[in-house]
Protein backbone atom coordinates (compact mmCIF):
# COMPACT_ATOMS: atom_id res chain seq x y z
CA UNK A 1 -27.20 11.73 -22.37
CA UNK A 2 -23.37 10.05 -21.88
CA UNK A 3 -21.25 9.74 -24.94
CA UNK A 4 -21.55 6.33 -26.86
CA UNK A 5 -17.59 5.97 -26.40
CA UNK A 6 -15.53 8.19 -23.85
CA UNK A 7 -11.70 7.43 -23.20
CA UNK A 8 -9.98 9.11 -20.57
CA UNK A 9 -6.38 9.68 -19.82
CA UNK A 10 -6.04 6.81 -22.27
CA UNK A 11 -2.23 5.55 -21.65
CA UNK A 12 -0.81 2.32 -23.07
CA UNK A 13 3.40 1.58 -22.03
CA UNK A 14 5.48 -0.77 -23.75
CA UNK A 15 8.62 -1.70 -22.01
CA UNK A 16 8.84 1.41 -20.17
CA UNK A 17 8.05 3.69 -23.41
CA UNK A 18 4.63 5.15 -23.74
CA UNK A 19 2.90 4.64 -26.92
CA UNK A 20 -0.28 5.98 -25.82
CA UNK A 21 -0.11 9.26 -23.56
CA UNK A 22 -2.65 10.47 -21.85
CA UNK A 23 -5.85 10.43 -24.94
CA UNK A 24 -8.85 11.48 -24.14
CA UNK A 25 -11.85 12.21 -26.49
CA UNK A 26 -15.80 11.08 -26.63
CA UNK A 27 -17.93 10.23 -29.61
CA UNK A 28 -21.95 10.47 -29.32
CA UNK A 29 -24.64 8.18 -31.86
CA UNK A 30 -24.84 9.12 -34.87
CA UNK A 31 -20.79 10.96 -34.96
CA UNK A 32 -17.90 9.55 -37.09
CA UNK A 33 -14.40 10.65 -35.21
CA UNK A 34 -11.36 10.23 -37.63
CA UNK A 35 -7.86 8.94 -35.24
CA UNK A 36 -5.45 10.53 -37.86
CA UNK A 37 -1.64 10.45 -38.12
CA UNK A 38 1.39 8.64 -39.01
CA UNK A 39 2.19 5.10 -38.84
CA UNK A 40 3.25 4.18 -35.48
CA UNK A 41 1.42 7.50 -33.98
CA UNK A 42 -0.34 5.66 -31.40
CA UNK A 43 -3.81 5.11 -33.45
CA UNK A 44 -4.29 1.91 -33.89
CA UNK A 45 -3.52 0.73 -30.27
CA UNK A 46 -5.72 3.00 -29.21
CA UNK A 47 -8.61 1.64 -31.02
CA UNK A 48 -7.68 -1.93 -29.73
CA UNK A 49 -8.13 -0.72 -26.38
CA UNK A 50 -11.32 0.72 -27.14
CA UNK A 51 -12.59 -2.60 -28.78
CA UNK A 52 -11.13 -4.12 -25.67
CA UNK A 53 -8.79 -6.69 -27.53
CA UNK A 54 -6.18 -4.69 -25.55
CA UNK A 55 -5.73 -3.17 -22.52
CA UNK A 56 -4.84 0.14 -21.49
CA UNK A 57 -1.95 0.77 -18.82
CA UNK A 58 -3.76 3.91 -17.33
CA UNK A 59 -6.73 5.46 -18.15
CA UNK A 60 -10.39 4.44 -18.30
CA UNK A 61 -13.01 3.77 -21.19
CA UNK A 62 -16.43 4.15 -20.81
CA UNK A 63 -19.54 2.95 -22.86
CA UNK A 64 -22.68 5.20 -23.01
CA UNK A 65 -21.45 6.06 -19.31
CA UNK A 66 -20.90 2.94 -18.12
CA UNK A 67 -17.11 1.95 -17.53
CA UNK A 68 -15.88 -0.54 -19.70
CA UNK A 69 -12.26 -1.05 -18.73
CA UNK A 70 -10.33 0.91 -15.90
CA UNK A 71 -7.80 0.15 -12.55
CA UNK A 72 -10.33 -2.07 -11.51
CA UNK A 73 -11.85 -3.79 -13.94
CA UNK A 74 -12.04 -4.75 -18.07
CA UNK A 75 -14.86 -5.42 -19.96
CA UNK A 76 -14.17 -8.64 -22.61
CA UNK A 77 -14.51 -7.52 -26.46
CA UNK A 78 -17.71 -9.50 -26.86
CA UNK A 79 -19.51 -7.73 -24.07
CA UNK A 80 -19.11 -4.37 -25.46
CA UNK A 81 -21.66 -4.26 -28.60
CA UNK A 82 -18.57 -3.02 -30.41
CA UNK A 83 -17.85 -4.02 -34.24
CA UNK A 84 -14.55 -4.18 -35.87
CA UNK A 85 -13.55 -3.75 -39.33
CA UNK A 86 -10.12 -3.51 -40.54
CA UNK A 87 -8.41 -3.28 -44.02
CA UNK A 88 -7.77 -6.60 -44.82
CA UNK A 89 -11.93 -6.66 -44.87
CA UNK A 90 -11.29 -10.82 -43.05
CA UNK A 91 -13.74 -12.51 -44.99
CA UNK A 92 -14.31 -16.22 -44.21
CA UNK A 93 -13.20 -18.17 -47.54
CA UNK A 94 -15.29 -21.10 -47.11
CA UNK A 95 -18.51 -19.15 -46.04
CA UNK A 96 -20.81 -17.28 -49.06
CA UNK A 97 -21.45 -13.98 -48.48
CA UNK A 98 -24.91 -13.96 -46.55
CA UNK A 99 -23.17 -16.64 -44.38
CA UNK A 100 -20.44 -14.08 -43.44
CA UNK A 101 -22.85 -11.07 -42.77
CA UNK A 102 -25.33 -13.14 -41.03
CA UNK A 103 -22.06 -14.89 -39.03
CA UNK A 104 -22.63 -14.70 -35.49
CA UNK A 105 -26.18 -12.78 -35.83
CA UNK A 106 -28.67 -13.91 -32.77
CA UNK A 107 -32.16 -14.76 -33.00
CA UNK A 108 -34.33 -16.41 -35.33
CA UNK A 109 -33.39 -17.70 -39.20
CA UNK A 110 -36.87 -15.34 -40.33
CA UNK A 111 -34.87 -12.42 -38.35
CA UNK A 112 -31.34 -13.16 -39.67
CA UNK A 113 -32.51 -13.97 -43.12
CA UNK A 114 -34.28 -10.08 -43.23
CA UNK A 115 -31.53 -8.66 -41.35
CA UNK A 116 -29.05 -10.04 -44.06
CA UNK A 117 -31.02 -9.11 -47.10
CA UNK A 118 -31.83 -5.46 -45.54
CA UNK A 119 -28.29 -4.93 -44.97
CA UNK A 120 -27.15 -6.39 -48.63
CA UNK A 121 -30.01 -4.31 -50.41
CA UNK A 122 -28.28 -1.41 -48.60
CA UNK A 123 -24.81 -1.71 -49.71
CA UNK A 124 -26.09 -2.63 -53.33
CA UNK A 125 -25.03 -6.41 -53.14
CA UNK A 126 -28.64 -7.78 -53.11
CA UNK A 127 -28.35 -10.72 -55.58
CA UNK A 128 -25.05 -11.68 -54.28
CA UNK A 129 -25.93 -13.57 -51.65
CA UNK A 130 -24.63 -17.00 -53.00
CA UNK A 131 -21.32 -15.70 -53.88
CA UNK A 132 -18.20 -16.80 -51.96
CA UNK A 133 -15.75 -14.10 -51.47
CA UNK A 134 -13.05 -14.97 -54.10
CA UNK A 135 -15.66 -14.28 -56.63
CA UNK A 136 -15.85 -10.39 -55.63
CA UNK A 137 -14.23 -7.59 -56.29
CA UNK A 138 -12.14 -5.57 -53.44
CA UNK A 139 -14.95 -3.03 -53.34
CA UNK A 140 -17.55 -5.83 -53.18
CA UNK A 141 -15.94 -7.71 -50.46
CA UNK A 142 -15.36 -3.99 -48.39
CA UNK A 143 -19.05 -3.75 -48.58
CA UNK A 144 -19.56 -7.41 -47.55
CA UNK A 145 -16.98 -6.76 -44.55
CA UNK A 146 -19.39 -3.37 -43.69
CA UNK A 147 -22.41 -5.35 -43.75
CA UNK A 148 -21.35 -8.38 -41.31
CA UNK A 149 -19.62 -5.27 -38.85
CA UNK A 150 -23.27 -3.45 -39.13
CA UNK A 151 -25.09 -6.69 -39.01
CA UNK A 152 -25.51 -7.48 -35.00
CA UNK A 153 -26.34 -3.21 -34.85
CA UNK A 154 -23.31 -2.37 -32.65
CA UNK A 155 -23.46 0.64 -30.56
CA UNK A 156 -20.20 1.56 -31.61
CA UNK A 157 -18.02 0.50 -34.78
CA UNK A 158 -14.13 1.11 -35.09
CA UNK A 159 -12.47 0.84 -38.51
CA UNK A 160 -8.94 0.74 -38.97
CA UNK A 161 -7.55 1.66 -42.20
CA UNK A 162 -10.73 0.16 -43.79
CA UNK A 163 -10.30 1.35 -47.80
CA UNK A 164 -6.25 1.01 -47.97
CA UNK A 165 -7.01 -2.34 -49.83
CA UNK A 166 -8.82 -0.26 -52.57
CA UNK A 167 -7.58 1.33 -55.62
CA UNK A 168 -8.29 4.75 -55.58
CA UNK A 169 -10.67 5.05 -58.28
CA UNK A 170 -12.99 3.00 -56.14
CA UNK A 171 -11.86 4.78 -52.96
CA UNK A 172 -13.73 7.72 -52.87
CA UNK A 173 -17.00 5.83 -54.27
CA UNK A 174 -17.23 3.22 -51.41
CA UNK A 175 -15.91 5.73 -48.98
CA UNK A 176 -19.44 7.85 -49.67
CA UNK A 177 -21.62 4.88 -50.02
CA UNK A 178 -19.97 4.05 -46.46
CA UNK A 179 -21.18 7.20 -44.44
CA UNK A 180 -23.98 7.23 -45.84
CA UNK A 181 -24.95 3.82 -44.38
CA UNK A 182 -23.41 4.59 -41.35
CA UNK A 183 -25.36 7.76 -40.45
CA UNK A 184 -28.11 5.38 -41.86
CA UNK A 185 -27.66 3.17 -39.02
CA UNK A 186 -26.97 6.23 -36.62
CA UNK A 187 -24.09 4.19 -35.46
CA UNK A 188 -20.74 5.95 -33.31
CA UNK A 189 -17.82 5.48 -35.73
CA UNK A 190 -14.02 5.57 -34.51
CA UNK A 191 -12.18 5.42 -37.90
CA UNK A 192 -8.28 5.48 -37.86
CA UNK A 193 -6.32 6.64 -40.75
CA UNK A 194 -3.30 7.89 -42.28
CA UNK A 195 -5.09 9.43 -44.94
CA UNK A 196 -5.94 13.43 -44.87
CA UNK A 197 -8.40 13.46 -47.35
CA UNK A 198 -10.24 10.51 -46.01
CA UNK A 199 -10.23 11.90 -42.61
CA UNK A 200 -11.63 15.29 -44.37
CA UNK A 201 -14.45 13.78 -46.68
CA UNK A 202 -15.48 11.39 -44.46
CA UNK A 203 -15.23 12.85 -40.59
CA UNK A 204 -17.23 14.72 -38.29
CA UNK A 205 -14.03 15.41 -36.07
CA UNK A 206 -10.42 15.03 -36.60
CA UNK A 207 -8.24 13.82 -33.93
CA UNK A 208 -4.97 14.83 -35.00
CA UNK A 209 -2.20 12.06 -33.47
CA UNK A 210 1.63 12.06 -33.21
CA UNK A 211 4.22 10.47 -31.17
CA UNK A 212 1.16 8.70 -28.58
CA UNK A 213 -0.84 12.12 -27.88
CA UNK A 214 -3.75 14.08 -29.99
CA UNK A 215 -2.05 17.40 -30.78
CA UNK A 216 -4.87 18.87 -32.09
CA UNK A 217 -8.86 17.98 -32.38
CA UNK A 218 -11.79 19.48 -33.85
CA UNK A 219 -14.12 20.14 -37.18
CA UNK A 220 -12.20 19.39 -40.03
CA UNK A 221 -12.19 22.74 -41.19
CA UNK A 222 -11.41 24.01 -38.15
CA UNK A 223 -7.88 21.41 -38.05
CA UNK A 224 -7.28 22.07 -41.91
CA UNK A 225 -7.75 26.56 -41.56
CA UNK A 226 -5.86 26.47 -37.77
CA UNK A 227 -3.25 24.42 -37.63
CA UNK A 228 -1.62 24.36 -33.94
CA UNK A 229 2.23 24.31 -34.99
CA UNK A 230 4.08 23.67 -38.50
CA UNK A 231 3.73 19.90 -38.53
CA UNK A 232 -0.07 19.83 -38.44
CA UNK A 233 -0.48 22.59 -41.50
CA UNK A 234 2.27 20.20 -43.47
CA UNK A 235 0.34 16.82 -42.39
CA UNK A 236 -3.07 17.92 -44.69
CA UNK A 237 -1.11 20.03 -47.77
CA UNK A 238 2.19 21.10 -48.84
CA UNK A 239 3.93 24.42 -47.11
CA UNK A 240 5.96 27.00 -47.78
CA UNK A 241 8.05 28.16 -45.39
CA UNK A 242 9.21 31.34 -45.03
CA UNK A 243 11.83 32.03 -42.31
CA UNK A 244 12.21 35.27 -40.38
CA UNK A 245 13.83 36.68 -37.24
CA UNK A 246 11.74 39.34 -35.48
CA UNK A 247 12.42 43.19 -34.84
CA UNK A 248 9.91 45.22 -32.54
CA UNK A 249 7.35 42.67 -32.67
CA UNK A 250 8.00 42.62 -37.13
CA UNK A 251 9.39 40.22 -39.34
CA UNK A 252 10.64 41.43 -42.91
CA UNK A 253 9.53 38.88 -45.77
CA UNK A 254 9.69 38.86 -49.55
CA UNK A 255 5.86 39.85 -48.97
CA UNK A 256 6.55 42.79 -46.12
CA UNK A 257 6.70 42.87 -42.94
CA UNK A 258 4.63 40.54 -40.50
CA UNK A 259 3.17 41.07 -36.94
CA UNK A 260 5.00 38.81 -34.38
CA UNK A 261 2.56 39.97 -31.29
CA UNK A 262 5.07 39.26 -27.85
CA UNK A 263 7.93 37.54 -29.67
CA UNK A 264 11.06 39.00 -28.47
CA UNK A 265 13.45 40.52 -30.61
CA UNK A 266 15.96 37.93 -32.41
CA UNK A 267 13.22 35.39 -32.13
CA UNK A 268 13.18 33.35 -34.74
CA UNK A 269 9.85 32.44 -36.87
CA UNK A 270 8.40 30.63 -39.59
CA UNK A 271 5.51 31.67 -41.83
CA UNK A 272 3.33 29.07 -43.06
CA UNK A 273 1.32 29.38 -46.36
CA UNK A 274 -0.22 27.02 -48.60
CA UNK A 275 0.88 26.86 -51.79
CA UNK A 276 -2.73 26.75 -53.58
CA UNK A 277 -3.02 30.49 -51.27
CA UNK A 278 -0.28 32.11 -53.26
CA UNK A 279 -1.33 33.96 -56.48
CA UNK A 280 0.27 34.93 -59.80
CA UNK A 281 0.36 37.56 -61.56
CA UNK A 282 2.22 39.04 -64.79
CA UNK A 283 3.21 42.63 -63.26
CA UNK A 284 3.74 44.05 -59.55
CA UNK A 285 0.49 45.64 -60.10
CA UNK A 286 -1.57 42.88 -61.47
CA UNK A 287 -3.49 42.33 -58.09
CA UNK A 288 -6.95 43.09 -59.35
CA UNK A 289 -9.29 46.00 -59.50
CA UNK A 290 -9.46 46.81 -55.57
CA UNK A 291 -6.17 45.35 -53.68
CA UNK A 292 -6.62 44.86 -50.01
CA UNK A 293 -3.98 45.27 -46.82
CA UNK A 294 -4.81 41.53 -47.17
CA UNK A 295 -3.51 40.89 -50.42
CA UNK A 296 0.07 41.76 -49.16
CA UNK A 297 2.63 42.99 -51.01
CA UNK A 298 3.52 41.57 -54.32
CA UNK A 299 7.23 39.73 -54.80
CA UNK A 300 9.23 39.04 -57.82
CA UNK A 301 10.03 35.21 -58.25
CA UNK A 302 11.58 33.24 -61.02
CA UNK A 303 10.10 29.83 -62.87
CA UNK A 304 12.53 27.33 -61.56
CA UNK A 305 10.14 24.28 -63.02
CA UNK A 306 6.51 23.97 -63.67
CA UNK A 307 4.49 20.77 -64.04
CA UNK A 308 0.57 19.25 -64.91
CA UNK A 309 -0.65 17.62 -62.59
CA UNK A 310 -3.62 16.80 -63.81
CA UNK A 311 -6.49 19.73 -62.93
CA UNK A 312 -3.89 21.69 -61.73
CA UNK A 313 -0.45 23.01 -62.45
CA UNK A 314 2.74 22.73 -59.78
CA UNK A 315 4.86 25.93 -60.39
CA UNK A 316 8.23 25.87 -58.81
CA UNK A 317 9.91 30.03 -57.80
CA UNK A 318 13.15 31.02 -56.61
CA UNK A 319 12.50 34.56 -55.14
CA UNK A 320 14.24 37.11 -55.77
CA UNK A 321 14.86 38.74 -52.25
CA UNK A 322 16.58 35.78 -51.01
CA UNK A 323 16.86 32.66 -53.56
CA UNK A 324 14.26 31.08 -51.42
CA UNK A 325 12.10 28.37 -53.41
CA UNK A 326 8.44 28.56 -52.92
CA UNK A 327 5.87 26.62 -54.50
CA UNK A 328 2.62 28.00 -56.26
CA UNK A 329 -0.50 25.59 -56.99
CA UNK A 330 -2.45 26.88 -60.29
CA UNK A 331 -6.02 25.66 -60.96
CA UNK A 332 -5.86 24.27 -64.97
CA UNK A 333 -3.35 24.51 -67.46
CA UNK A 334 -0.40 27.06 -66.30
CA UNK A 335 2.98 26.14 -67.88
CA UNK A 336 5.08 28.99 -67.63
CA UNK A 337 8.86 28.72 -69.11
CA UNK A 338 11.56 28.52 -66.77
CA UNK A 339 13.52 31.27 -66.08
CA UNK A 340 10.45 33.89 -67.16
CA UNK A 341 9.67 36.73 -64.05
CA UNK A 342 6.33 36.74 -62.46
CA UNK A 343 4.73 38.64 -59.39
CA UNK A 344 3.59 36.65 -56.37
CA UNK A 345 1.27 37.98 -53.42
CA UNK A 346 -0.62 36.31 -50.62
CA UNK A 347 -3.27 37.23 -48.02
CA UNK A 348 -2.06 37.26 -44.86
CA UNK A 349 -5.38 35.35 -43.49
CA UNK A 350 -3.92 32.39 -44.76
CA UNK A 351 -0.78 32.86 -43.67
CA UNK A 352 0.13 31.02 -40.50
CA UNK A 353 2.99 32.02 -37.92
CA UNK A 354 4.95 29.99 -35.49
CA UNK A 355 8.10 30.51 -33.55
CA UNK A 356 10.30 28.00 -34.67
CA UNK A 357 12.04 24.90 -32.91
């Protein structure tokens, strides 16, 4: 069976510059792909010229096999059983809100009328059928904006930056009630975002964007546990960085040395950990009952600054073996005083190590 949505070699030039380079992924029924990155990555445009309301400079797209746009031809927006819902949700004022989900909906008023009320009784707005939009919340009128996207059962459905508009208390509760009408509806989703954590609660593959081009693509955990370079680790979480030049395939660190497999010698690299992967501890042999090779070796840091952030404390270190800062993230209440000693160690299975630019 062909992919709901394929694009191919997806390239999109303005003035000479390409904004789009060369994007290629496919998306079957059923799958919600997250477009993430940046502002002014390249997402968005490419999502237009997948909904066909723009049109790609090289490159083809293809819908359940069949090409949609290419050299030779384009598919119009309408003829693509594509919907579109973007963050400013586009509600029509003057309509109520089983006018705007049944806007546009073919077939008979029995069949509208049930498809409307089905799709309202799904996003928990049955009841609100008479209200006009400026009488609903900015959750409410996301779940409106859903229903009327869902409403004509599109093949495929692209969102771009649909929950921005929300405050984030209500984020992560329409986000949920979101997917699970979607893969209610077994419907392909494109989904653009800037947002990690959306694209990691709410995807079933990541495609990592920057400067026109996905760097990286995959399961979320596999884009969150192997980064490809530097920038993508720093995109989902703060880093630490720890610099190093290697020596007969080593690098020393404040935590030993580190394997640099076919780096030559004066090469310089940077060691990547997160800084929820560090862990304190009172003395240099405070490691536990049964220390690994993996826990590394312990290194003495001072509390520069330490902070609450909430369910988890921020604590700031300047090391000791070379004044670097590193940052360690504490689950609870940890509120050392600055200037006091303490013993950090790592496992080197979440370390990451690149050469560096």
């Amino acid at each position: 069976m062909s992919p709901r949505l394929e694009l191919q070699g997806i390239t999109r030039r303005f003035g000479g510059v390409d904004v789009v380079s060369d994007v290629s992924l496919s998306l079957e029924a059923g799958q919600l792909a997250c477009m993430l990155g940046p502002s002014g990555c390249g997402k968005s445009t490419t999502l237009r010229i997948a909904a066909g309301v723009d049109r790609q400079t090289g490159g083809r797209v293809l819908i359940d096999g069949e090409v949609a746009s290419d050299d030779a031809g384009h598919m119009p927006p309408e003829s693509r059983s594509i919907g579109l819902m973007f963050q400013d949700f586009a509600l029509f004022p003057h309509l109520n809100v089983a006018q705007n989900v049944g806007f546009g909906l073919k077939g008979t008023r029995h069949e509208k009328i049930n498809r409307v009320s089905e799709l309202l009784e799904k996003v928990e707005l049955d009841g609100y059928e008479e209200k006009y939009p400026h009488q609903l919340s900015g959750g409410e009128q996301q779940r409106v904006a859903l229903a009327r996207a869902l409403a004509p059962k599109p093949r495929i459905l692209l969102m771009d930056e649909p929950f921005s508009g929300l405050d984030n208390r209500l984020r992560d509760e329409v986000r949920d009630a979101t997917l699970a009408l979607l893969k209610a509806e077994d419907t392909a989703v494109l989904l653009v975002t800037h947002e990690p954590e959306e694209a990691m609660r709410m995807a079933d593959m990541i495609a990592l964007m920057r400067d026109g081009r996905i760097v990286q693509m995959g399961a979320p955990f596999n884009v969150y546990n192997t980064p490809v370079d530097k920038a993508a680790a720093a995109f989902f979480s703060d880093i630490n960085v720890i610099n190093g030049v290697v020596k007969n395939a080593l690098t020393e660190t404040p935590f030993g040395q580190f394997l640099v497999p076919g780096a030559q010698d004066g090469t310089k690299v940077e060691i990547i950990i997160r800084p929820q992967h560090l862990k304190l501890d009172f003395d240099r042999n405070g490691r536990g009952p049964n220390p690994t090779a993996q826990d590394g070796v312990p290194a003495r840091g001072v509390v520069r600054r330490a902070r609450y952030m909430g369910n988890l404390s921020l604590v700031e270190f300047v090391m000791d073996y070379d004044q670097s800062e590193l940052k360690v993230i504490v689950p609870g209440v940890f509120m050392p005083e600055q200037g006091r000693p303490l013993w950090l160690s790592m496992r080197r299975d979440r370390c990451f190590v690149f050469v560096k630019d």
